[in-house]
N, C-alpha and C. Protein backbone atom coordinates (compact mmCIF):
# COMPACT_ATOMS: atom_id res chain seq x y z
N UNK A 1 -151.86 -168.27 -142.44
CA UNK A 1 -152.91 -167.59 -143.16
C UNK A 1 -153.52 -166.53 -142.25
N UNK A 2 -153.69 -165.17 -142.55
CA UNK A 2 -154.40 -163.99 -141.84
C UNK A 2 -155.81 -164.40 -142.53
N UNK A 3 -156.80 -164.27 -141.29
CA UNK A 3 -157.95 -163.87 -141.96
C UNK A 3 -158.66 -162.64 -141.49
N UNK A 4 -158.88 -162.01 -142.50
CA UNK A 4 -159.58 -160.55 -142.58
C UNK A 4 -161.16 -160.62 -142.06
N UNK A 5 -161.53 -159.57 -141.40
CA UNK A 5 -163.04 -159.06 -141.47
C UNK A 5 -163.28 -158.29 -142.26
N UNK A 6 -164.86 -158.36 -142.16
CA UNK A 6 -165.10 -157.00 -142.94
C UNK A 6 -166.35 -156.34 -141.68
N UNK A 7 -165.94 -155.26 -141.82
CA UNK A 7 -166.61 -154.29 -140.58
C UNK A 7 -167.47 -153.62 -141.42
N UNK A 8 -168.45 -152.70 -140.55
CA UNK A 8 -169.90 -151.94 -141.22
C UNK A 8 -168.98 -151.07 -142.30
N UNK A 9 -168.10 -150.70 -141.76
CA UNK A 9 -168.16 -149.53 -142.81
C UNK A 9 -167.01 -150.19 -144.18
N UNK A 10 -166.86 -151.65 -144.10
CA UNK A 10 -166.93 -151.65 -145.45
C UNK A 10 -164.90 -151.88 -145.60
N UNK A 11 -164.34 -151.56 -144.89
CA UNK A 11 -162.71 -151.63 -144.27
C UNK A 11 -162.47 -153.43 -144.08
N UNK A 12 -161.39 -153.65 -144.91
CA UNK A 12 -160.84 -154.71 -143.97
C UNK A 12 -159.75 -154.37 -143.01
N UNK A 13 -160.23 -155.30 -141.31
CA UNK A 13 -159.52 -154.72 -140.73
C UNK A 13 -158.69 -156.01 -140.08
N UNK A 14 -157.32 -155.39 -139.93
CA UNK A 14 -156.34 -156.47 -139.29
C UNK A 14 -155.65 -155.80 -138.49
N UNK A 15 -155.13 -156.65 -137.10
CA UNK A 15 -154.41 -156.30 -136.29
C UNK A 15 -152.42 -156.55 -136.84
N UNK A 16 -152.57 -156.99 -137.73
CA UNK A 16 -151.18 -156.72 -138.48
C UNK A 16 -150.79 -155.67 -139.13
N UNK A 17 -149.74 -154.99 -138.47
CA UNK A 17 -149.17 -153.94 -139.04
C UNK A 17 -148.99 -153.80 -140.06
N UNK A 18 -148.26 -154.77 -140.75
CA UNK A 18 -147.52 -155.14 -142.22
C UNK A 18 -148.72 -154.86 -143.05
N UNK A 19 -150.09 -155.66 -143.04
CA UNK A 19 -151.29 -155.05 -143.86
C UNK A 19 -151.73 -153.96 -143.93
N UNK A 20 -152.27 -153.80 -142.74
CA UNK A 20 -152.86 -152.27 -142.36
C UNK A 20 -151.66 -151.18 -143.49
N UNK A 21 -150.60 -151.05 -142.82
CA UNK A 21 -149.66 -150.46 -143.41
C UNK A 21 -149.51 -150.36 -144.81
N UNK A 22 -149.75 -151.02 -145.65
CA UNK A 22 -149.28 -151.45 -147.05
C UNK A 22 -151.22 -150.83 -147.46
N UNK A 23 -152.12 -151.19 -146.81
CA UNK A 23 -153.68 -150.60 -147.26
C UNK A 23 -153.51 -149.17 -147.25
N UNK A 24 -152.43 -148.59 -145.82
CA UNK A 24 -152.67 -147.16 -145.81
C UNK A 24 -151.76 -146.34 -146.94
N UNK A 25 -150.64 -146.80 -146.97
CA UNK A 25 -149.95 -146.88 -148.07
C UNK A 25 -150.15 -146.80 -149.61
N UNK A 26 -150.76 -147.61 -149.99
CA UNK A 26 -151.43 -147.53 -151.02
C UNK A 26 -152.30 -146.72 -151.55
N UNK A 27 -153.16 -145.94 -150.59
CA UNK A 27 -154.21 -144.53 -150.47
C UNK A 27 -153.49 -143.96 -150.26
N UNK A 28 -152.18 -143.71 -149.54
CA UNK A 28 -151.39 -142.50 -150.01
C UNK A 28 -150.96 -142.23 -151.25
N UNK A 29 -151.01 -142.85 -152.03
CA UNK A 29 -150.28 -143.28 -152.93
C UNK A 29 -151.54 -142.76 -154.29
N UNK A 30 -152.44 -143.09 -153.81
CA UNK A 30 -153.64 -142.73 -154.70
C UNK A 30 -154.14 -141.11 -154.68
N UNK A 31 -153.56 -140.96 -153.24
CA UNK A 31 -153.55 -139.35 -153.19
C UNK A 31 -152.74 -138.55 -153.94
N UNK A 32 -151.43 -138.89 -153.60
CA UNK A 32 -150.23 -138.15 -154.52
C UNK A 32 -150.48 -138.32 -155.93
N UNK A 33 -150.68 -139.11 -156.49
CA UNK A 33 -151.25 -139.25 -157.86
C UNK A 33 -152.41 -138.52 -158.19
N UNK A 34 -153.48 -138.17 -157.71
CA UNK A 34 -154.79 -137.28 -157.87
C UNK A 34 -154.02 -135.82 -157.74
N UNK A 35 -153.24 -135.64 -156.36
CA UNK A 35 -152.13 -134.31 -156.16
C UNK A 35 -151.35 -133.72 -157.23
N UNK A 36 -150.71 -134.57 -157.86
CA UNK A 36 -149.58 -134.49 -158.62
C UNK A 36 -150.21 -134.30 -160.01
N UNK A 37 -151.32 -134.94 -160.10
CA UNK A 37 -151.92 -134.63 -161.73
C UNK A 37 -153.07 -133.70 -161.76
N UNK A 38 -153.06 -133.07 -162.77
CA UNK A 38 -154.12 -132.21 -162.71
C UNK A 38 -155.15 -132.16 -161.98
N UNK A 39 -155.50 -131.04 -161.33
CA UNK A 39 -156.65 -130.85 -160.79
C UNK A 39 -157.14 -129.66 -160.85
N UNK A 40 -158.38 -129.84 -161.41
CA UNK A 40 -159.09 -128.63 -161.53
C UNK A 40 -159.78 -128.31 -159.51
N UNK A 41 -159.19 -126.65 -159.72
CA UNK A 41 -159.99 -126.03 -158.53
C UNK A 41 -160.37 -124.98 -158.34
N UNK A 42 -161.88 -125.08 -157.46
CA UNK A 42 -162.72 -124.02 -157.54
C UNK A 42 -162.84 -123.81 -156.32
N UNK A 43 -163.32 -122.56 -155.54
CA UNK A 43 -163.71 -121.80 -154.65
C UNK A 43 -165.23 -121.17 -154.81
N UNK A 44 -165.71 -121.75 -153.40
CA UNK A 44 -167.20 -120.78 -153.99
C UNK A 44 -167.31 -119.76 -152.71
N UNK A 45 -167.60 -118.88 -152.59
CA UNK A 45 -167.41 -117.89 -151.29
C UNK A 45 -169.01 -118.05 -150.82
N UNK A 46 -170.11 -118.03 -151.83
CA UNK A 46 -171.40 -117.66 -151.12
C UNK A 46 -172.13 -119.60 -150.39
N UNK A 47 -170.69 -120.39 -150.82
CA UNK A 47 -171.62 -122.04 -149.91
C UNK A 47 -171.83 -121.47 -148.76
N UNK A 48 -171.16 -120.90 -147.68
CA UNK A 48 -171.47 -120.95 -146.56
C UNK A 48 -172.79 -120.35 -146.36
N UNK A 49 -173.11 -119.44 -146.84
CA UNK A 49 -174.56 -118.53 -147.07
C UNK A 49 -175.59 -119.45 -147.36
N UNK A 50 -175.12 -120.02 -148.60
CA UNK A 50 -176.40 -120.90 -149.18
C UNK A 50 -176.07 -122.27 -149.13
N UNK A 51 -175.09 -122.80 -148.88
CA UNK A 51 -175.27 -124.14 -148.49
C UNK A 51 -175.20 -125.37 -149.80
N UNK A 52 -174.85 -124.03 -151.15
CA UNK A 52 -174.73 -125.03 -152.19
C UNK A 52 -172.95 -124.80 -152.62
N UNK A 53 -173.08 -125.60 -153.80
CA UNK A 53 -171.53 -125.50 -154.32
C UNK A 53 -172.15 -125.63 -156.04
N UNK A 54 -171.54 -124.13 -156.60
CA UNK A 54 -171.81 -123.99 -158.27
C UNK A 54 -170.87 -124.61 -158.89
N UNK A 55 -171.51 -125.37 -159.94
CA UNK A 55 -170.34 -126.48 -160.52
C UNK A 55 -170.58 -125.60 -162.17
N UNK A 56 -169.61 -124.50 -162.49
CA UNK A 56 -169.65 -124.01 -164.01
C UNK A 56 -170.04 -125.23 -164.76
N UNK A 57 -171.14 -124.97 -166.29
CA UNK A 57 -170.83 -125.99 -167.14
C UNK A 57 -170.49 -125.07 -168.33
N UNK A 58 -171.14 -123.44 -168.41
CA UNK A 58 -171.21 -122.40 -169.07
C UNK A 58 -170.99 -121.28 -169.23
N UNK A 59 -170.64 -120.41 -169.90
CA UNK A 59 -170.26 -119.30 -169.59
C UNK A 59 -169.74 -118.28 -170.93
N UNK A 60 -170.60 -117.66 -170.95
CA UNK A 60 -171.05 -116.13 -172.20
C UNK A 60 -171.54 -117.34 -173.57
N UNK A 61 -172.18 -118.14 -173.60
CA UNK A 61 -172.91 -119.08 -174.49
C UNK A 61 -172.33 -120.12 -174.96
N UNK A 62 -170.80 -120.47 -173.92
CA UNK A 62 -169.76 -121.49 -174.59
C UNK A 62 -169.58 -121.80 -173.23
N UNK A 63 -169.02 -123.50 -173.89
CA UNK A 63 -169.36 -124.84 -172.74
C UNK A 63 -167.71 -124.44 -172.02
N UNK A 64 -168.20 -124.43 -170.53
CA UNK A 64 -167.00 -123.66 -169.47
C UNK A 64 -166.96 -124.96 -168.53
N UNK A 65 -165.78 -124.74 -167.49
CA UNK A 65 -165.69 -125.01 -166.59
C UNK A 65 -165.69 -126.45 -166.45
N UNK A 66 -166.46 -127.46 -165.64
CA UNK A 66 -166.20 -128.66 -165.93
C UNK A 66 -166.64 -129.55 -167.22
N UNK A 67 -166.99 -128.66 -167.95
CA UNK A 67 -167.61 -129.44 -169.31
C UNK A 67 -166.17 -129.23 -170.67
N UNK A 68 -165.49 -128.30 -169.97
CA UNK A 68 -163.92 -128.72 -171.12
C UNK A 68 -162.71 -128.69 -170.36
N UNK A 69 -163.11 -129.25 -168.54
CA UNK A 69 -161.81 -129.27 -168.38
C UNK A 69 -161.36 -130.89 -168.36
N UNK A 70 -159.38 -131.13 -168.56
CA UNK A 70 -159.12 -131.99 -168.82
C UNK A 70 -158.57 -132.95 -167.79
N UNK A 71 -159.23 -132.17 -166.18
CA UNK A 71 -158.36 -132.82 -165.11
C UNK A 71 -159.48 -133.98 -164.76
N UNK A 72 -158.80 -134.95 -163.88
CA UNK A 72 -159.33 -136.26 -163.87
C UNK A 72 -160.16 -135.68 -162.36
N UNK A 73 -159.38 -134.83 -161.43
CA UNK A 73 -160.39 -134.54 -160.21
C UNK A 73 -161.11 -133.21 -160.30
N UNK A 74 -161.73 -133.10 -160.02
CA UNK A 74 -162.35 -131.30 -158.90
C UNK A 74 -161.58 -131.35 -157.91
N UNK A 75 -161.48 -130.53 -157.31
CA UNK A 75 -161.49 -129.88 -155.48
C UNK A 75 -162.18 -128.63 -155.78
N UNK A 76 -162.75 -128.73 -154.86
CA UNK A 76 -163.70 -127.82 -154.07
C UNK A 76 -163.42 -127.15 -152.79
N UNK A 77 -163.33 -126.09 -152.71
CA UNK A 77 -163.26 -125.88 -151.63
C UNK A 77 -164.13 -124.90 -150.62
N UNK A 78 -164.72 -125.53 -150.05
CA UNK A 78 -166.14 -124.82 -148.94
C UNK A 78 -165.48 -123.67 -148.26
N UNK A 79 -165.37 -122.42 -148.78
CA UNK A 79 -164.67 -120.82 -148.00
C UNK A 79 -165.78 -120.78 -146.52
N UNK A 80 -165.20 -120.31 -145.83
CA UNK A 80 -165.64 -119.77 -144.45
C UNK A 80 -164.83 -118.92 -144.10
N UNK A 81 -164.83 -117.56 -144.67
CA UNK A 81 -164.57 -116.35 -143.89
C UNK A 81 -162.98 -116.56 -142.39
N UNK A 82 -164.00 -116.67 -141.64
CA UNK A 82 -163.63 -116.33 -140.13
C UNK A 82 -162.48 -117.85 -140.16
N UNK A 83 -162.67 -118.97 -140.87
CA UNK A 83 -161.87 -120.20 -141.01
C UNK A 83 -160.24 -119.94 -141.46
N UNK A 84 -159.41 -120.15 -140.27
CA UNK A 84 -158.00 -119.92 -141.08
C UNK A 84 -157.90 -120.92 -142.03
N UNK A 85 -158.12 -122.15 -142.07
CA UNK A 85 -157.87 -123.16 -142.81
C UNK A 85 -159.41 -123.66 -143.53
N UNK A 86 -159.20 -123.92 -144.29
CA UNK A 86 -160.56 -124.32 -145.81
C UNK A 86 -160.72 -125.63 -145.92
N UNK A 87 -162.11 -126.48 -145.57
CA UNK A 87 -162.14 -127.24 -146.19
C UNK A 87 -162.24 -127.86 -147.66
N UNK A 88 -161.35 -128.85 -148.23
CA UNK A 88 -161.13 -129.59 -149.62
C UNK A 88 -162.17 -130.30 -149.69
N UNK A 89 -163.11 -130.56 -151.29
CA UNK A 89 -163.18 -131.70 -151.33
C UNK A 89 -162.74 -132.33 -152.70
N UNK A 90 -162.18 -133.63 -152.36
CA UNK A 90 -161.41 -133.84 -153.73
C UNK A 90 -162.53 -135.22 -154.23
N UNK A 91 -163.22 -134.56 -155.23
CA UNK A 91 -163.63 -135.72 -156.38
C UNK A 91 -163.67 -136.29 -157.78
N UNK A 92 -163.35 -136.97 -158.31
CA UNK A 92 -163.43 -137.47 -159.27
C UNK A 92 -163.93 -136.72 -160.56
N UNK A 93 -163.73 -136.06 -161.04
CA UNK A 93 -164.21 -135.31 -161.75
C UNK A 93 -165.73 -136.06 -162.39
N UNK A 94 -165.67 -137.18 -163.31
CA UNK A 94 -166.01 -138.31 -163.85
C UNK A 94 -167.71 -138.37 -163.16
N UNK A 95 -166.93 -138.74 -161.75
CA UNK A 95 -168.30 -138.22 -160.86
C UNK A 95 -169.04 -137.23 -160.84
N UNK A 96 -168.49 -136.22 -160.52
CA UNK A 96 -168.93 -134.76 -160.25
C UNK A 96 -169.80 -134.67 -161.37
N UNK A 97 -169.68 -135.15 -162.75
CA UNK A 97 -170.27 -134.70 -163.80
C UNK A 97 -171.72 -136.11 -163.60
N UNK A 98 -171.44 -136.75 -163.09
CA UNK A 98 -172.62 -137.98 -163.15
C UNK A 98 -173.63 -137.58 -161.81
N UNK A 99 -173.11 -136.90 -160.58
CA UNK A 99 -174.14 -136.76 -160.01
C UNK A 99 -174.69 -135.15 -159.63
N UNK A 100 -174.00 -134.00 -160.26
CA UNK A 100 -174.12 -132.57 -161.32
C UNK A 100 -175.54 -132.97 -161.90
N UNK A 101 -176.12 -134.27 -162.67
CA UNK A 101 -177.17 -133.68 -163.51
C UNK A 101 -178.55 -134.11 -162.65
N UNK A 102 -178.30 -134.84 -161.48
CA UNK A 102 -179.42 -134.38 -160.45
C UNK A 102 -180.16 -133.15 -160.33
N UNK A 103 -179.20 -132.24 -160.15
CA UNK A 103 -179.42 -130.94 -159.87
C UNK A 103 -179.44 -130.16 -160.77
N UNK A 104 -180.54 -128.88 -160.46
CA UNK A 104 -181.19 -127.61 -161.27
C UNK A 104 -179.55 -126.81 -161.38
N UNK A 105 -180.13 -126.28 -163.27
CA UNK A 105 -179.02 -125.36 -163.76
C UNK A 105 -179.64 -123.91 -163.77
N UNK A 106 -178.98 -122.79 -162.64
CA UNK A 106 -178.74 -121.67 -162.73
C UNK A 106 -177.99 -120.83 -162.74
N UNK A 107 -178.46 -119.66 -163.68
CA UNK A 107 -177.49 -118.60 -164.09
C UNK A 107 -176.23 -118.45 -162.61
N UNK A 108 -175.15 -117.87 -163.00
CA UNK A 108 -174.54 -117.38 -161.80
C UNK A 108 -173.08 -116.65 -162.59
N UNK A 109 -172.04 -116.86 -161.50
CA UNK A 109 -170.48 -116.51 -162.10
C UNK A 109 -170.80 -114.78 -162.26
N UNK A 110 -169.67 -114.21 -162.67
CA UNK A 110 -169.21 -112.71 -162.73
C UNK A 110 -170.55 -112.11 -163.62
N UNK A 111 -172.03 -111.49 -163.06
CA UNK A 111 -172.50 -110.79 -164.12
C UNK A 111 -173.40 -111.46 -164.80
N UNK A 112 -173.38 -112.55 -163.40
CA UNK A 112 -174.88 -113.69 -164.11
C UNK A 112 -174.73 -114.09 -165.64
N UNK A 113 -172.98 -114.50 -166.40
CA UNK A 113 -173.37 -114.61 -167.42
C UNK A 113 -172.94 -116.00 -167.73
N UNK A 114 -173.20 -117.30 -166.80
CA UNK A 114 -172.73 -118.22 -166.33
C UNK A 114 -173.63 -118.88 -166.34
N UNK A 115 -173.86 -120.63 -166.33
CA UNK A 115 -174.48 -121.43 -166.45
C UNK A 115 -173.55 -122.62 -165.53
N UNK A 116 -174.62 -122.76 -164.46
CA UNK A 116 -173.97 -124.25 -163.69
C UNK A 116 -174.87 -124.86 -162.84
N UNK A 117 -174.77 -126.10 -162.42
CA UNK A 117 -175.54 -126.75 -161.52
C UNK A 117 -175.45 -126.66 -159.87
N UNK A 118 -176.56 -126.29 -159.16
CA UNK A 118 -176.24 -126.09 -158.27
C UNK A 118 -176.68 -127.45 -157.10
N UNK A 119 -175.03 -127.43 -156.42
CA UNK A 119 -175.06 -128.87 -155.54
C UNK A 119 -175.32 -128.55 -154.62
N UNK A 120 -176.30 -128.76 -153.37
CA UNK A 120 -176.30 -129.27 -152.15
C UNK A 120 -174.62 -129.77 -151.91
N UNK A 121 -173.81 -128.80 -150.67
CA UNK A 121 -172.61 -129.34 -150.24
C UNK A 121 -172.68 -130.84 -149.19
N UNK A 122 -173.54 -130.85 -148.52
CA UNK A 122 -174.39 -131.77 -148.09
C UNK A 122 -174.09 -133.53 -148.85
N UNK A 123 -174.84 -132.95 -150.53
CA UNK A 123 -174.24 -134.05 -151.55
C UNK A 123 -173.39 -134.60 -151.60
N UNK A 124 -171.95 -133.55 -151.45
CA UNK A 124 -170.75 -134.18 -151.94
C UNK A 124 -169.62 -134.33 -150.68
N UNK A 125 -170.73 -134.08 -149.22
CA UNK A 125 -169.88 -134.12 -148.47
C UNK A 125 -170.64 -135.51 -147.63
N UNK A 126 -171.92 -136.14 -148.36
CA UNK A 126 -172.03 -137.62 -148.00
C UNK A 126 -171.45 -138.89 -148.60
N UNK A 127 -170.84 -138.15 -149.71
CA UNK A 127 -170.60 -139.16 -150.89
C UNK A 127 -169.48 -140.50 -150.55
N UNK A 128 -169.08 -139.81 -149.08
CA UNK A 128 -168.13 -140.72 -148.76
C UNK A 128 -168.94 -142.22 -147.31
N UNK A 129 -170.28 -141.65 -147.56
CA UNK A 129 -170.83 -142.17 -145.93
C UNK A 129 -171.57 -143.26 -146.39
């Protein structure tokens, strides 16, 4: 019989390969599946400026962006200029829309003719802590 801990952050951890392996495994596995199926993705250029991330719900008086799309995740991705490589963040769509109504809805998108909530990146980059 192995017996498992459970550590602060919530991991069971074992010095057996065979487990460990088959846990990491399995989150790969949950990745390629989120990868492989739809995903809606957005770019915001002004987070780094302001430190938020616009989540469309609207746009020219009809429901846009994550309010008719049909993918199960978001990604996001936080632009930084001078950054050869971009940070992702991949969430749940499901989510995104449950913790989206925290936050104040302002105009934005091409011509201010846009409607979305604006996230603290902060938010969705604790969501894992």
């Amino acid at each position: 019989m192995v017996r498992l801990r459970l550590d602060r952050t919530g991991v069971k951890h074992t010095n057996r390969f065979d487990l460990d392996l088959k846990f990491g495994q399995s989150k790969e596995n949950e990745l390629q599946i989120a990868i492989e199926g739809q995903v809606e993705c957005k770019a915001d250029r002004l987070t780094v400026r302001t430190g938020n991330v616009y989540v469309e719900i609207e746009s020219r008086g009809k429901p846009s962006g994550i309010m008719v799309t049909t993918s199960k995740y978001y990604a996001i991705c936080l632009v930084v200029e001078e950054r050869k490589k971009d940070i992702w963040i991949l969430i749940p769509t499901k989510l995104l829309k449950k913790i989206m109504k925290k936050f104040p809805i302002k105009a934005g998108g091409d011509r201010w003719t846009s409607k979305g909530h604006i996230i603290p990146k902060c938010e969705l980059l604790n969501l894992a802590i």
